[in-house]
C-alpha atoms as a PDB file:
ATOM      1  CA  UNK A   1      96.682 150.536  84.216  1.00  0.00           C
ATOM      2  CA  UNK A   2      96.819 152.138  87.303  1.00  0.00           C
ATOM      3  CA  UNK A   3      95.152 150.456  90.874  1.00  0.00           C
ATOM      4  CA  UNK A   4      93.372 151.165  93.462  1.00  0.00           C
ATOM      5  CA  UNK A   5      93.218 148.519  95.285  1.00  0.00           C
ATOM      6  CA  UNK A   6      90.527 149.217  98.417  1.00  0.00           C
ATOM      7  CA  UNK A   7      89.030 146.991 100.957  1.00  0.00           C
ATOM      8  CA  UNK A   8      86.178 149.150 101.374  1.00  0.00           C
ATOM      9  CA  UNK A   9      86.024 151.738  98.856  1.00  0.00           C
ATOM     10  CA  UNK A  10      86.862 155.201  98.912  1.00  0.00           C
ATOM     11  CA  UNK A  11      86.212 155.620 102.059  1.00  0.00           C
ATOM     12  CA  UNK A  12      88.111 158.217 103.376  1.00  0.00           C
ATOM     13  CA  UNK A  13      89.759 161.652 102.246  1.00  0.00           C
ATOM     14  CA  UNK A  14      93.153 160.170 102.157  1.00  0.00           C
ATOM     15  CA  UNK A  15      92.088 157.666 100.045  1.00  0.00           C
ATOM     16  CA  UNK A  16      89.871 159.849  97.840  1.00  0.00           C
ATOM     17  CA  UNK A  17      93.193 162.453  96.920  1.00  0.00           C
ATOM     18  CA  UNK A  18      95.276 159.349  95.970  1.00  0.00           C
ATOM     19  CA  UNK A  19      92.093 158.416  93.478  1.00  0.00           C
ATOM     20  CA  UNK A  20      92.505 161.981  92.133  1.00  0.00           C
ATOM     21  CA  UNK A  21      95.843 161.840  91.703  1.00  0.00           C
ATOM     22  CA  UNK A  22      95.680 158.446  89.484  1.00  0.00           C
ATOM     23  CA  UNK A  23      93.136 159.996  87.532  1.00  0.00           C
ATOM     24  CA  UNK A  24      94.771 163.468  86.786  1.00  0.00           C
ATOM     25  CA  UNK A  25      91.738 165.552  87.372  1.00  0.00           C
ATOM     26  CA  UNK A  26      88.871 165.894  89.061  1.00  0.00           C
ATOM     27  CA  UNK A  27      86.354 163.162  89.352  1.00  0.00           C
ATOM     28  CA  UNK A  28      83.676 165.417  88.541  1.00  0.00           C
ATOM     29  CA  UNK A  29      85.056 165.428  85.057  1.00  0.00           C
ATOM     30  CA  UNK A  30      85.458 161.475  84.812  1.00  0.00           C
ATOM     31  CA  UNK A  31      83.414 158.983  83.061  1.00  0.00           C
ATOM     32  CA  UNK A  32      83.396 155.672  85.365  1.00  0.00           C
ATOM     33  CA  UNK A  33      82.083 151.652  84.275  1.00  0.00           C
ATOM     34  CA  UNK A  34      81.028 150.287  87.144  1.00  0.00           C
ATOM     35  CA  UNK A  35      81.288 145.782  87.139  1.00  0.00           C
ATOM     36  CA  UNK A  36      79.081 144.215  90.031  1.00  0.00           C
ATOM     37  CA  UNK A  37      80.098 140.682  88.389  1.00  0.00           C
ATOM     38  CA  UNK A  38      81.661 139.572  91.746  1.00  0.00           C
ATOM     39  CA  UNK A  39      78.360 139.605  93.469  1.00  0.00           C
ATOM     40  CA  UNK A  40      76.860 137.219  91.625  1.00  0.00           C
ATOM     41  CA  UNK A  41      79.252 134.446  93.074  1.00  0.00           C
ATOM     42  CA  UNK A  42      79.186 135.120  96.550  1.00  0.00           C
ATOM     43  CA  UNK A  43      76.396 133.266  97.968  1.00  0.00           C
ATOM     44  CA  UNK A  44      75.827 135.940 100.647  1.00  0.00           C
ATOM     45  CA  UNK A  45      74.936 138.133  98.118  1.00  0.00           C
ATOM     46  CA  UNK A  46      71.505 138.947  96.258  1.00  0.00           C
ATOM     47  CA  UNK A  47      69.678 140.728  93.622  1.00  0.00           C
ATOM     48  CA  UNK A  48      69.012 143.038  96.504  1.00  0.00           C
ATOM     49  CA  UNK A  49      72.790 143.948  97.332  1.00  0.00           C
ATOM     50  CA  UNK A  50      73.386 144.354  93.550  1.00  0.00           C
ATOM     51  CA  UNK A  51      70.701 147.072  93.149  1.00  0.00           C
ATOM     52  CA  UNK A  52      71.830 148.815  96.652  1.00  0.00           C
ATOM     53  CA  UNK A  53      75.267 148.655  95.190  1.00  0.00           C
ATOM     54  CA  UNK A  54      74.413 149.517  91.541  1.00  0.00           C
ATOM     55  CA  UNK A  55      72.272 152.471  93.007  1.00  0.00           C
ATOM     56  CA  UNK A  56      74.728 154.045  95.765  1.00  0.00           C
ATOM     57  CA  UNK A  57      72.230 152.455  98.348  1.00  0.00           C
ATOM     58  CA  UNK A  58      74.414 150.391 100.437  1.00  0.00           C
ATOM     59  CA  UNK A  59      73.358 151.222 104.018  1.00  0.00           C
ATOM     60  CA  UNK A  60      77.392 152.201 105.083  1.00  0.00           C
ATOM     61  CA  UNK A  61      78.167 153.041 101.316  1.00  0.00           C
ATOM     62  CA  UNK A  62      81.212 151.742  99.418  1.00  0.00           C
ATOM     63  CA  UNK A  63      82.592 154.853  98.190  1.00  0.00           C
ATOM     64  CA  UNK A  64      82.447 154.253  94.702  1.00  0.00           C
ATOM     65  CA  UNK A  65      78.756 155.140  92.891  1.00  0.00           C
ATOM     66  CA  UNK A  66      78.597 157.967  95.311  1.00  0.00           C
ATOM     67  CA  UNK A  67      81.962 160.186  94.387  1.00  0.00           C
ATOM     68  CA  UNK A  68      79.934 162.493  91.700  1.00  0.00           C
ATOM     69  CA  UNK A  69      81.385 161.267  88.941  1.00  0.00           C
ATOM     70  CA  UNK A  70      80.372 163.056  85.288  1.00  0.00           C
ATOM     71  CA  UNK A  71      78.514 159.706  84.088  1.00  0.00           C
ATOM     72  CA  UNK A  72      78.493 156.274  85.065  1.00  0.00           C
ATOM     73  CA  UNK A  73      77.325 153.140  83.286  1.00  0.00           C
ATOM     74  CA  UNK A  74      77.336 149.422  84.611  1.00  0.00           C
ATOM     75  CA  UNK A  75      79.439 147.120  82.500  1.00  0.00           C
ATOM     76  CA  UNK A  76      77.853 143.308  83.399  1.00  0.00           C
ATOM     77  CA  UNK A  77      80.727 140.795  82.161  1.00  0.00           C
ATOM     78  CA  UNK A  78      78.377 138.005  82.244  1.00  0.00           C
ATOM     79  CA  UNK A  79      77.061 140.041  79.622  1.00  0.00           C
ATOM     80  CA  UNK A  80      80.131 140.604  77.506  1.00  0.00           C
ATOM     81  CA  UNK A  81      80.583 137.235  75.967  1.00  0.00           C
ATOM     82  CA  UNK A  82      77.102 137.575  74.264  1.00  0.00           C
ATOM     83  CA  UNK A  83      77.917 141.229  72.382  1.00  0.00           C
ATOM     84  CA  UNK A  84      80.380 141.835  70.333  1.00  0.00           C
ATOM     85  CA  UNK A  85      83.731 143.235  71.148  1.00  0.00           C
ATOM     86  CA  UNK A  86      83.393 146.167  68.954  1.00  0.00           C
ATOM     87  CA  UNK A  87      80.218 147.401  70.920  1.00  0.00           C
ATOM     88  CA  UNK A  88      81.899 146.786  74.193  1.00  0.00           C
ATOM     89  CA  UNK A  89      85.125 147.657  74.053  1.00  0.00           C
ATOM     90  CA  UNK A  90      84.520 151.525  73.110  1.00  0.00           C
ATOM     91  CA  UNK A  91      82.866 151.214  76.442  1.00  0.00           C
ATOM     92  CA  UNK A  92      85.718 150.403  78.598  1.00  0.00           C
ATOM     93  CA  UNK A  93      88.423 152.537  76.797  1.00  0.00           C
ATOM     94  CA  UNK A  94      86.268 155.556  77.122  1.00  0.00           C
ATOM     95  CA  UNK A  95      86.340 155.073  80.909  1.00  0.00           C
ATOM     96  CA  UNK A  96      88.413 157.380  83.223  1.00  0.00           C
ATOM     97  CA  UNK A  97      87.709 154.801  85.545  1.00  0.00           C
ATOM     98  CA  UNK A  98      86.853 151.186  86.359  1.00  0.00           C
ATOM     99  CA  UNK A  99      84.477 150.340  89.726  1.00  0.00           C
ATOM    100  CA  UNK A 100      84.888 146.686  90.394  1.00  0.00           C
ATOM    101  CA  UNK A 101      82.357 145.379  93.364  1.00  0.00           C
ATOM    102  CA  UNK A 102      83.365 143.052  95.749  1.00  0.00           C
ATOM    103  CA  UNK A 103      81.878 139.599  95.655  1.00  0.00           C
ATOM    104  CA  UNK A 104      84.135 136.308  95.043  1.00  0.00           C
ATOM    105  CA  UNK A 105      87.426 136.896  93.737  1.00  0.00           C
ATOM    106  CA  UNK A 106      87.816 133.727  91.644  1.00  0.00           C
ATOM    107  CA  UNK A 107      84.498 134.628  89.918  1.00  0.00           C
ATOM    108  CA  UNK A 108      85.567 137.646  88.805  1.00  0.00           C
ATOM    109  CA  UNK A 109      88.180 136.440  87.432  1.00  0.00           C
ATOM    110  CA  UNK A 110      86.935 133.948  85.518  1.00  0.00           C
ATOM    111  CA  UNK A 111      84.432 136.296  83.807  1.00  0.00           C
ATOM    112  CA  UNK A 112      87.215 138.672  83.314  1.00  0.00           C
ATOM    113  CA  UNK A 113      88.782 135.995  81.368  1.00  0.00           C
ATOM    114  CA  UNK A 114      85.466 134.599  79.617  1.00  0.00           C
ATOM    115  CA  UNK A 115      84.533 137.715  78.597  1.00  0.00           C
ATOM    116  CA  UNK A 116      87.645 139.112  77.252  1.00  0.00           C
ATOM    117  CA  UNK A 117      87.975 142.054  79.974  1.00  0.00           C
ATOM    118  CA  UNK A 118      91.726 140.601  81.151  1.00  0.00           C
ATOM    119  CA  UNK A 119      93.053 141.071  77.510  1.00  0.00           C
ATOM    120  CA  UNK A 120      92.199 144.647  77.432  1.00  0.00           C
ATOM    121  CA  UNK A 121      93.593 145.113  80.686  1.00  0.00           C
ATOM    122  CA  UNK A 122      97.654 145.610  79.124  1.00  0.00           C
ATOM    123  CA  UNK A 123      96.527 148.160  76.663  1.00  0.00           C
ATOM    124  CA  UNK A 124      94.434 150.578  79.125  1.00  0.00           C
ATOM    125  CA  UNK A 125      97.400 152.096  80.730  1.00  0.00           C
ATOM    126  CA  UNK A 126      95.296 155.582  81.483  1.00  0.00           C
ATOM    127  CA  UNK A 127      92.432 153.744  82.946  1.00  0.00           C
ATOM    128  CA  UNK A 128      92.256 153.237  87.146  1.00  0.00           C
ATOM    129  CA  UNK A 129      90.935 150.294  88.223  1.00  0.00           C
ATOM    130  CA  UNK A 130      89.335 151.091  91.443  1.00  0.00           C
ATOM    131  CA  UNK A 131      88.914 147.734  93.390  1.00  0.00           C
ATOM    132  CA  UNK A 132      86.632 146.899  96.392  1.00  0.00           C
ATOM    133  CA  UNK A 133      86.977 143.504  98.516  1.00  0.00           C
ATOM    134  CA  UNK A 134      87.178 140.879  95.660  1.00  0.00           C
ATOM    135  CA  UNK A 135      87.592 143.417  93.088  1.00  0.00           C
ATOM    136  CA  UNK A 136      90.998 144.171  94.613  1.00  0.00           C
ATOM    137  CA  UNK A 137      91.557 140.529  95.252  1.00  0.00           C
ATOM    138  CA  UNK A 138      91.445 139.130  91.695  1.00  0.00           C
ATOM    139  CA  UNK A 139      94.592 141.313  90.619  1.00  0.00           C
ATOM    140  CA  UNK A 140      96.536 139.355  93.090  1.00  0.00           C
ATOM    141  CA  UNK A 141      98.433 135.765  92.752  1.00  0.00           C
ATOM    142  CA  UNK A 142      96.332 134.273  95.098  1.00  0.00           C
ATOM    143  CA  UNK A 143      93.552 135.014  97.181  1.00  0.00           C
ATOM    144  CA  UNK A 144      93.733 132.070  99.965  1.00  0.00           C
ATOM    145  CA  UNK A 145      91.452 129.162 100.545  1.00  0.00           C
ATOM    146  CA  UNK A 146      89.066 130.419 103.068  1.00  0.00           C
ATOM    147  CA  UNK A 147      87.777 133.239 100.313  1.00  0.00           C
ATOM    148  CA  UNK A 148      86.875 130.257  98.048  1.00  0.00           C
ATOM    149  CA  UNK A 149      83.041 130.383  97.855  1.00  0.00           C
ATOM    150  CA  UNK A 150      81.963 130.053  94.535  1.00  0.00           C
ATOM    151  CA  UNK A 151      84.116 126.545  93.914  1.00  0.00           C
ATOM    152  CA  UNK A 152      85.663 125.644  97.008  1.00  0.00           C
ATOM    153  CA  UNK A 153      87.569 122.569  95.881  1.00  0.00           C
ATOM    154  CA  UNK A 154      89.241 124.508  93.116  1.00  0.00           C
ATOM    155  CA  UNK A 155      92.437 126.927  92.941  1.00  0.00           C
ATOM    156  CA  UNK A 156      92.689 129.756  94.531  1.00  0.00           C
ATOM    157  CA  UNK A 157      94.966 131.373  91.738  1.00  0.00           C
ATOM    158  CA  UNK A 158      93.603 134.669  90.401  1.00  0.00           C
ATOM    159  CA  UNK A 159      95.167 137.050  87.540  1.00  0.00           C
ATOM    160  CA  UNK A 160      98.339 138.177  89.243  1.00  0.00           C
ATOM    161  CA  UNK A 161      98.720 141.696  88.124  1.00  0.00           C
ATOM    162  CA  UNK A 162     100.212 142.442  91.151  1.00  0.00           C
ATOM    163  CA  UNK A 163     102.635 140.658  93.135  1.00  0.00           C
ATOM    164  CA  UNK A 164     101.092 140.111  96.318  1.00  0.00           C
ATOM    165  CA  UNK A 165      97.462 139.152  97.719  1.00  0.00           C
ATOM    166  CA  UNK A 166      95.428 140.476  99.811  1.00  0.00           C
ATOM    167  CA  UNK A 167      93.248 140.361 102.828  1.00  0.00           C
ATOM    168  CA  UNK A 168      90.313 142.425 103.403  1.00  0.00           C
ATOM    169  CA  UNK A 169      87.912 143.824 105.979  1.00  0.00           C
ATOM    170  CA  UNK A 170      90.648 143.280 108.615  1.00  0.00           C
ATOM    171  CA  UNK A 171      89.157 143.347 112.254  1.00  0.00           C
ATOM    172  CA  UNK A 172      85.678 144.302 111.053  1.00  0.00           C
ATOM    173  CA  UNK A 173      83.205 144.853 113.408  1.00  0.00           C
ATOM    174  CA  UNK A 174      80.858 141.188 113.827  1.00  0.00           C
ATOM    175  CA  UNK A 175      83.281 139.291 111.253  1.00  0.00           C
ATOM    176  CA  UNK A 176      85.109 136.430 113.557  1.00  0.00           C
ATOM    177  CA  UNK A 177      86.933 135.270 110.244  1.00  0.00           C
ATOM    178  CA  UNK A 178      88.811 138.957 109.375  1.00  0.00           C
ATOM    179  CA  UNK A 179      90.232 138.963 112.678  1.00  0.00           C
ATOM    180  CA  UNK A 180      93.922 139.832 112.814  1.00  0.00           C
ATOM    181  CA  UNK A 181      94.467 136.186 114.105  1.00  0.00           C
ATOM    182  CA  UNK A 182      92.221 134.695 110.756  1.00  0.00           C
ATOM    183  CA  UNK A 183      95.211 137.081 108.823  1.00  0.00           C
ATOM    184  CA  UNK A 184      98.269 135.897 110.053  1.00  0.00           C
ATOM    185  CA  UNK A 185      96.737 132.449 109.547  1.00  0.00           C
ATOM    186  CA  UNK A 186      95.691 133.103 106.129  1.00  0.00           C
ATOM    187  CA  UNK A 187      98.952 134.800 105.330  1.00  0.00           C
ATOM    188  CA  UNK A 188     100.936 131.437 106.236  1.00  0.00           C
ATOM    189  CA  UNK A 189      99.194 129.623 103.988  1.00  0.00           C
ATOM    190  CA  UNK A 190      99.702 132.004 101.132  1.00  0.00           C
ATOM    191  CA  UNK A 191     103.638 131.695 101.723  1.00  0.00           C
ATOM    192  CA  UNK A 192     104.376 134.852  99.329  1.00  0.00           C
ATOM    193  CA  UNK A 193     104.303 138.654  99.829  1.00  0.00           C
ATOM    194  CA  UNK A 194     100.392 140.052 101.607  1.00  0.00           C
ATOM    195  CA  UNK A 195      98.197 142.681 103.171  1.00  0.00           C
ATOM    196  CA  UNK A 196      95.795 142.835 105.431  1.00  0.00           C
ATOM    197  CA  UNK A 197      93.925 145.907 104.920  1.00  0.00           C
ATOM    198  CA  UNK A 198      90.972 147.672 106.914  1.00  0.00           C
ATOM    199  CA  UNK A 199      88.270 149.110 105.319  1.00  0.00           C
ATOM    200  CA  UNK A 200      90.201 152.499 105.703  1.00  0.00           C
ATOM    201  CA  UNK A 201      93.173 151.176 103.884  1.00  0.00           C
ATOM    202  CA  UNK A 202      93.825 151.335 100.232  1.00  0.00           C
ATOM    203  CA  UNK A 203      96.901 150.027  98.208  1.00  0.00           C
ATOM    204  CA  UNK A 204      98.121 152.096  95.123  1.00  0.00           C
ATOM    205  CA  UNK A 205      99.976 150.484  92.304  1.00  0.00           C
ATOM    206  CA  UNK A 206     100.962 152.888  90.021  1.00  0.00           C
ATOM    207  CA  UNK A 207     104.318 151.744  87.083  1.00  0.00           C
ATOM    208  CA  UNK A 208     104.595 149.273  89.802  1.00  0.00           C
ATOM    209  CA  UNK A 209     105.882 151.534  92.701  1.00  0.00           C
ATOM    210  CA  UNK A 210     103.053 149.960  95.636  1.00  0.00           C
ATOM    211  CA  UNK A 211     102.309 152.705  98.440  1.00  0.00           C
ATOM    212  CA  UNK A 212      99.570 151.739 101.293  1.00  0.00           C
ATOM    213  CA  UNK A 213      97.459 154.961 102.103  1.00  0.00           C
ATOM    214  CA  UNK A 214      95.653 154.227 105.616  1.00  0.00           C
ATOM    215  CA  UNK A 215      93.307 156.003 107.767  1.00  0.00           C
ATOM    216  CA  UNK A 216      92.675 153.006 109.685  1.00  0.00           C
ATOM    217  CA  UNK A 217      94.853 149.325 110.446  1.00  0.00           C
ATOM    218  CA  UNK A 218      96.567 147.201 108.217  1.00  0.00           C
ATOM    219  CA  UNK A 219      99.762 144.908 108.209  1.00  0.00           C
ATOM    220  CA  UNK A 220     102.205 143.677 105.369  1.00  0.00           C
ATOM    221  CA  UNK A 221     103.449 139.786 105.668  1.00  0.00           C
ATOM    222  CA  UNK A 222     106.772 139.641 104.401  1.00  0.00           C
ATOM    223  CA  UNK A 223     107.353 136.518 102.053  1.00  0.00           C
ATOM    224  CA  UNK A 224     108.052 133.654 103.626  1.00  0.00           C
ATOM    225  CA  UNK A 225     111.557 131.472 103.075  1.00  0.00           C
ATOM    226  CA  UNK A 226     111.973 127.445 102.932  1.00  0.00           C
ATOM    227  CA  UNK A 227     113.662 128.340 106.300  1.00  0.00           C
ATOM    228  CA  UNK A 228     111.100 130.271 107.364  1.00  0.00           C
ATOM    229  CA  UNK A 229     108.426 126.780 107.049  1.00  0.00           C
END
């Protein structure tokens, strides 16, 4: 599987030509699934922000609905465990493309487990997975304490696709907790490999080579060493 792995979305035209890149044509002639899941345990989200989302109605758009895609369907894995795998599967395999909201990260990825989603993920190795906010989150080790909303006193481990977490919304405009200070905090208490990424950042991971395309800020935390502690 290739990743896109986006704080915002596709947000800018940097990020949009790496998108077309991973896919191998133009997204007018892709089919996308688009997963909300992670909304649902964020508690500052709502039925409202799921339609807005859902519909390509979010007031500063997220890049992802909106790229004129040749159809797109919403794949619910709340959903998933309650159908069976031969209906649903077909559906993701067909896709050129996966659209995975943000939301909570370690919700996600517990309905990506529950529903089956993260044992397809090995075998779709044409597929992108285009991530925004948690969506990009859950394919790292960890995603940090302070983004635990959904069960704060539990892990903070997600699926570890990649091999390095990240932070998003870096230094966005009203949010006191993304500053760059809330990073490099966060990023000491990950104690492994990190970005912080704007919302015009994205990180590609693509046969495991890991590029950062930017338009905007972002900053990569080296691991950190017992020395280092």
């Amino acid at each position: 599987m290739r990743l896109l792995l986006t704080s915002g979305g596709v947000t800018n035209s940097s990020i949009r030509a790496v998108l077309v890149d991973m896919l191998g044509k133009p997204v007018e002639d892709c089919d996308a699934r688009f997963i909300p899941t992670a909304q649902w345990g964020q508690p500052m989200c709502s039925p409202q922000s799921v339609w807005r989302s859902t519909t390509g109605g979010e007031p500063n758009g997220r890049g992802l609905i909106e790229l004129g895609w040749k159809s797109i369907g919403v794949l619910e894995l709340t959903a998933l465990p309650s159908i069976a795998p031969t209906r649903w599967i077909p559906w993701v395999r067909k896709a050129d493309a996966l659209l995975v909201d943000g939301g909570e990260a370690i919700y996600l990825a517990h309905w990506m487990q529950q529903s089956g989603l993260a044992d397809q993920l090995p075998s779709l190795t044409d597929t992108v997975w285009v991530g925004v906010s948690a969506g990009s989150m859950v394919m790292t080790p960890r995603v940090g304490r302070q983004f635990l909303d959904w069960n704060p006193e539990g892990g903070d481990e997600a699926l570890g696709a990649v091999g390095f977490s990240i932070f998003p919304h870096l230094d966005y405009p009203g949010w006191s907790s993304n500053t760059s200070e809330s990073a490099h905090r966060w990023a000491a208490g990950i104690a492994g490999p990190a970005y912080a990424i704007d919302d015009q950042t994205a990180i590609s991971v693509v046969d495991g080579t890991v590029k950062v395309v930017s338009e905007g800020s972002w900053h990569q935390f080296p691991q950190e060493t017992e020395q280092d502690r």
